[in-house]
Protein backbone atom coordinates (compact mmCIF):
# COMPACT_ATOMS: atom_id res chain seq x y z
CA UNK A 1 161.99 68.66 98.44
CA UNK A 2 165.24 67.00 98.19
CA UNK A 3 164.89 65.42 95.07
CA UNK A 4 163.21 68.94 93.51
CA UNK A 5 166.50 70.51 95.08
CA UNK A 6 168.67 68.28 93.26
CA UNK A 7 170.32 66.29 96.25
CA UNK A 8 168.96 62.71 95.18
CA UNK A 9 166.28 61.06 93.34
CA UNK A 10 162.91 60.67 94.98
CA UNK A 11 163.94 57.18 95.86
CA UNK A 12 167.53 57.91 96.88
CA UNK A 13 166.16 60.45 98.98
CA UNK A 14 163.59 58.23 100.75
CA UNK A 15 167.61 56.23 101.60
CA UNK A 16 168.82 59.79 103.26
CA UNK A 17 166.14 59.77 105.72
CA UNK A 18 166.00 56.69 106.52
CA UNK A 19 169.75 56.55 106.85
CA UNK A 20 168.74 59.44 109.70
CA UNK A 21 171.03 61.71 107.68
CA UNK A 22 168.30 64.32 107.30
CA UNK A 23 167.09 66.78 109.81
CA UNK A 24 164.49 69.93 109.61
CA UNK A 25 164.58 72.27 111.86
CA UNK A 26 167.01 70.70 114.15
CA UNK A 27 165.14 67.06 114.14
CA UNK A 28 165.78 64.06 112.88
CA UNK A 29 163.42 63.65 109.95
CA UNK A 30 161.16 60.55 108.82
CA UNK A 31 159.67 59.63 105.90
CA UNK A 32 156.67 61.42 104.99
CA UNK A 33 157.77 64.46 106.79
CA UNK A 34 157.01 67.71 105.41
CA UNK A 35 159.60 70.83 105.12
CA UNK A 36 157.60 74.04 106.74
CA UNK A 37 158.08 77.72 105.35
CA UNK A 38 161.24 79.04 107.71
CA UNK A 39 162.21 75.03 108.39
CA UNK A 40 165.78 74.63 107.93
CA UNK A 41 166.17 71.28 106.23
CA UNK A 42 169.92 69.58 106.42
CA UNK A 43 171.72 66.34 104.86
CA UNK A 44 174.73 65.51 106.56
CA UNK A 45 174.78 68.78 108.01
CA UNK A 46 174.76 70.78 105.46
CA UNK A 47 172.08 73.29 104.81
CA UNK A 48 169.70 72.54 101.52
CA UNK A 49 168.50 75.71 99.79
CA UNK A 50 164.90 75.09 98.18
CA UNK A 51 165.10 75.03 94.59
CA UNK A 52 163.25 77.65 92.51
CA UNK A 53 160.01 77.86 91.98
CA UNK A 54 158.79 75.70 89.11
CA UNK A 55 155.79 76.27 86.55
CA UNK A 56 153.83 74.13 84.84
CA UNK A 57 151.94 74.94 81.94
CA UNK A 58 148.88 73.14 80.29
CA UNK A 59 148.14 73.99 76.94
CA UNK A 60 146.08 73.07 74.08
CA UNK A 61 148.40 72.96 71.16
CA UNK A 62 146.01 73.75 67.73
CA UNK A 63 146.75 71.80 64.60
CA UNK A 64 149.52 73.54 62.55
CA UNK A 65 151.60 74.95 65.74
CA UNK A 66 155.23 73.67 65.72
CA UNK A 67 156.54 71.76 69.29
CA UNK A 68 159.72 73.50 68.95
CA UNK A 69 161.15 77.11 70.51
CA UNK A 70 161.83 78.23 67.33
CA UNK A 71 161.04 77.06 63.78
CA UNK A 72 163.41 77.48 60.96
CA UNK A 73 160.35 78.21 57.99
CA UNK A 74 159.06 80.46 59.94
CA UNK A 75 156.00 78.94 61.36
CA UNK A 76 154.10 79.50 64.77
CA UNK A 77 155.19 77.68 67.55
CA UNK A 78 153.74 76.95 70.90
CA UNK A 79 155.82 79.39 72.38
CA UNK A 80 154.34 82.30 70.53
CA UNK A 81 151.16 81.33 72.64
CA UNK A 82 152.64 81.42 76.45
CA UNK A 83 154.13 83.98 78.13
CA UNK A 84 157.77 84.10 78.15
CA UNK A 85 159.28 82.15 81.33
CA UNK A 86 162.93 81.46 81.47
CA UNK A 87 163.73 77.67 80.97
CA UNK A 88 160.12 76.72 79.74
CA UNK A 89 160.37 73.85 77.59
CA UNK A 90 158.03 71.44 76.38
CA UNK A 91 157.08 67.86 78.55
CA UNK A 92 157.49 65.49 74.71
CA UNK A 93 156.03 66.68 71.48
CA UNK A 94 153.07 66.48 69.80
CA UNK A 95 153.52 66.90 66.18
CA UNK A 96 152.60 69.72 63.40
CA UNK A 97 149.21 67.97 62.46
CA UNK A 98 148.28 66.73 66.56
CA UNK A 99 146.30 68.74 68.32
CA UNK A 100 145.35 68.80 72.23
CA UNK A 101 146.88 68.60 75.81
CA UNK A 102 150.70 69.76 75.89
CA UNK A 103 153.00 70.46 78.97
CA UNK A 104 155.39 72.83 78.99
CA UNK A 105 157.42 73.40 82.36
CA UNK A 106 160.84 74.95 83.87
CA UNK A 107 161.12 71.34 86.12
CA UNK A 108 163.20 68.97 84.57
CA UNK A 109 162.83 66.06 87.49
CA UNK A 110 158.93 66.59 86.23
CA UNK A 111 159.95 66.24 82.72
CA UNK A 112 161.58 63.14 83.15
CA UNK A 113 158.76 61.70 85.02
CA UNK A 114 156.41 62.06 82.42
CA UNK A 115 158.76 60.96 79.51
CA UNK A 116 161.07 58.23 80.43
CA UNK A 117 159.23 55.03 80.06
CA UNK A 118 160.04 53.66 83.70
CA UNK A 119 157.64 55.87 85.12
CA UNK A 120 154.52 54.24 83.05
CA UNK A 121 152.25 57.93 82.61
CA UNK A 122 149.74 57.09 79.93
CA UNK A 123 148.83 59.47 77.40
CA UNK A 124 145.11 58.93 75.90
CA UNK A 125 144.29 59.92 72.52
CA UNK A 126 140.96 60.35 70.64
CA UNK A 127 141.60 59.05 66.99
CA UNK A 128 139.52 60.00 63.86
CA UNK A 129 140.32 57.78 61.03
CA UNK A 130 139.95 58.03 57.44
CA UNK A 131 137.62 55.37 56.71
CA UNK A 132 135.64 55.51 59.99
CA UNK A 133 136.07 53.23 63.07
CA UNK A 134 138.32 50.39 62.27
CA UNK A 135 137.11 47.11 62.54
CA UNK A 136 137.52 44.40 65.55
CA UNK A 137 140.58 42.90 64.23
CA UNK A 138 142.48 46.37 63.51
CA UNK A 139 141.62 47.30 67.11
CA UNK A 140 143.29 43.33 68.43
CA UNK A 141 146.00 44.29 66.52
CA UNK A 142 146.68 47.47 67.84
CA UNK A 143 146.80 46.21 71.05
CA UNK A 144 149.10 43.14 70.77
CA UNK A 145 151.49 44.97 69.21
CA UNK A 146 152.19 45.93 65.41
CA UNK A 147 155.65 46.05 63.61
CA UNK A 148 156.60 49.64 62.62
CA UNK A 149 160.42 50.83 61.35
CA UNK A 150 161.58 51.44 65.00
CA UNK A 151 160.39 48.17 66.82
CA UNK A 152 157.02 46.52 68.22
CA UNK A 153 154.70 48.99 69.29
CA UNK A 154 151.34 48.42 71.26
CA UNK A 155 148.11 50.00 72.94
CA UNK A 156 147.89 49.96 76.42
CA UNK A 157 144.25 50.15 75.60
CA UNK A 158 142.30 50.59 72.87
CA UNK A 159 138.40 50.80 72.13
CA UNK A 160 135.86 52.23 69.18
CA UNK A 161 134.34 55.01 69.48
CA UNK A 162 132.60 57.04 66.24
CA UNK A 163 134.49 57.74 63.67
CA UNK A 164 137.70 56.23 64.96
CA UNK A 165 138.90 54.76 68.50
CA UNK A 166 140.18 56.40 71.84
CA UNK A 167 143.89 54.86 72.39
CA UNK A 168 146.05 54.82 75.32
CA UNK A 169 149.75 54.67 75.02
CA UNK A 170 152.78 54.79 77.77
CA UNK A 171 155.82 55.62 75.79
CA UNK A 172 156.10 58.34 72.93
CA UNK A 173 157.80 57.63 69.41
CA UNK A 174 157.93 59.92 66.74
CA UNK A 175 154.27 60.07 64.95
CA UNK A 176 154.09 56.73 66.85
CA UNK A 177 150.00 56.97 66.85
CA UNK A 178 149.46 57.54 63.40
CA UNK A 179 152.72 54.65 61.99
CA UNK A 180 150.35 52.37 64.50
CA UNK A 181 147.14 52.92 62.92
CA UNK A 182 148.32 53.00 59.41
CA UNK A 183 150.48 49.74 59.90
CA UNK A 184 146.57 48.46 60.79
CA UNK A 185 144.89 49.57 57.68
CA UNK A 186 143.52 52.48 59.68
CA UNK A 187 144.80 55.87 58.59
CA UNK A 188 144.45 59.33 61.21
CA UNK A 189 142.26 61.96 59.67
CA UNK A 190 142.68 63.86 62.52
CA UNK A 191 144.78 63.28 66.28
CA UNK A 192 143.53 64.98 69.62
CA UNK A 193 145.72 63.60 72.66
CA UNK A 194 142.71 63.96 75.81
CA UNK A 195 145.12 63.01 78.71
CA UNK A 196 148.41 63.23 80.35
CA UNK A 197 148.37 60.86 82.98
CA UNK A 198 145.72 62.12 85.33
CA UNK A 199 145.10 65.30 83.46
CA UNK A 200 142.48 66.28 81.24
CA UNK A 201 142.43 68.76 78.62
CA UNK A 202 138.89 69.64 79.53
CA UNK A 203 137.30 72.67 77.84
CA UNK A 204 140.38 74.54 77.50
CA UNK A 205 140.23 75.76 74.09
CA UNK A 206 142.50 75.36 71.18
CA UNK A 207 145.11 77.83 71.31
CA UNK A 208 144.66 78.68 75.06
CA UNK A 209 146.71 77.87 78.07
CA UNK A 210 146.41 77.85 82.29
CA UNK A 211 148.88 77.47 84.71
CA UNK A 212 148.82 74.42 87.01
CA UNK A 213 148.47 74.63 90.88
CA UNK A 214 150.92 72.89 93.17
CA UNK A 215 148.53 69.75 93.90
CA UNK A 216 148.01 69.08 89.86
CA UNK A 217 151.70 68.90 89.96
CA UNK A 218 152.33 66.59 91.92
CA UNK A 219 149.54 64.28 91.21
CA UNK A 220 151.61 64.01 87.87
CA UNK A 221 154.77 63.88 89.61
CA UNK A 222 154.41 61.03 91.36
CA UNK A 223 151.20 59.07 89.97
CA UNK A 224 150.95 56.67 87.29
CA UNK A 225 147.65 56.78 86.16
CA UNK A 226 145.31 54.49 84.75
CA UNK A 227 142.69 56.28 83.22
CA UNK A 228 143.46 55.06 79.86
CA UNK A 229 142.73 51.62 81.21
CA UNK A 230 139.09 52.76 80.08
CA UNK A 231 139.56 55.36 77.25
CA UNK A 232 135.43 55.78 76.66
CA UNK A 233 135.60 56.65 80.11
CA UNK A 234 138.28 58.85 79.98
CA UNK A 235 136.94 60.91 77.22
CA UNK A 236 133.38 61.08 79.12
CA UNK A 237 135.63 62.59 81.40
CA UNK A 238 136.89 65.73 79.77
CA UNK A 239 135.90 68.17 82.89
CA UNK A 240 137.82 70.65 84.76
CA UNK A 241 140.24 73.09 83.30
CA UNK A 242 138.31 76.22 84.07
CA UNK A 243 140.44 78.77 84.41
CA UNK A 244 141.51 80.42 80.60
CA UNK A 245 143.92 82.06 78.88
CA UNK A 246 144.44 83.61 75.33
């Protein structure tokens, strides 16, 4: 609660108590504490007000829908298919021609989390390629690392599957997948990202969105995954998502 309330980082917070400079409720807190509805939680004294309520959207962004709040040639955007919350913004991009699992949210400490490449979240793709699944040394390449016009890139993992190869990466450059399979002789027909970290895209379907509960949240908060350590795996495991919007 301290870090989502802005008083220090996760880690920095973790210092507080152990310092002893944080009480709830009139006690000397420890680590792993929780803060209880009507608990009055304190650093140094001073009273901490609990920050806002934060949402957390999953949505599956179709091909030809813009990552942007507003698109200067006029085309749709993924905002013209959530609701309107105040301070929504989107968790990275995924770009015109991508299609699959984007996060939008109103928490910026879980924004950074899932972008800034300390953290480690994995992102797992399923890749369709133009000529079909590309061959063993493509796929050796891919994951020790190919030159593209920004710096080395590389696969976490990477395996075949038909048609193209499920790939796992842990940072996010512009169009990075597709520069990485065309730098391997291996151009993207088509892009579907499966996986943020921990969480699938499921059944959701294109276009749709659902709101994330409290416990998805903070399984991506604080988690780095490894699902993409097995990407055949993680694509077997495309459950969940049940609830639906249009």
């Amino acid at each position: 609660m301290l870090a989502r309330a802005g008083v220090a980082s996760r880690r920095g917070a973790e210092a507080l108590i152990t310092a002893g400079r944080v009480t709830i409720g009139g006690r000397r807190a420890v680590l792993g504490d929780r803060v209880a509805p009507g608990d009055e939680l304190r650093v140094d004294g001073r009273v901490v007000e609990p920050a806002a309520d934060q949402r957390t959207f999953a949505l599956h962004k179709p091909r030809g829908v813009v990552t942007s709040a507003a698109d200067e040639r006029g085309r749709r955007t993924v905002f013209d298919l959530l609701p309107t919350v105040a301070g929504l913004h989107p968790v990275g991009r995924l770009d015109l021609d991508s299609e699959g699992l984007l996060l939008l949210t109103t928490d910026g400490e879980l924004t950074l989390r899932l972008t800034h490449p300390r953290y480690g979240h994995a992102k797992t793709y399923r890749v369709w390629c133009l000529a079909g699944t590309p061959d063993a040394e493509a796929l050796a390449r891919l994951r020790n690392g190919v030159l593209l016009d920004d710096g080395w890139a590389r696969a976490d993992a990477v395996r075949p599957v038909a048609g193209g190869a499920m790939l796992v990466l842990r940072e996010g450059r512009k169009r990075q997948v597709r520069r990485m399979f065309a730098a391997v002789g291996a151009p993207v027909e088509r892009l579907l990202r499966t996986h943020v970290g921990s969480l699938p895209l499921g059944d959701l379907p294109a276009g749709s969105w659902r709101e994330l509960g409290a416990e998805e949240v903070e399984r991506l908060r604080y988690t780095r995954d490894d699902a993409g350590r097995d990407p055949g795996r993680a694509e077997a495991r495309r459950t969940g998502a049940r609830r639906r919007h249009s």
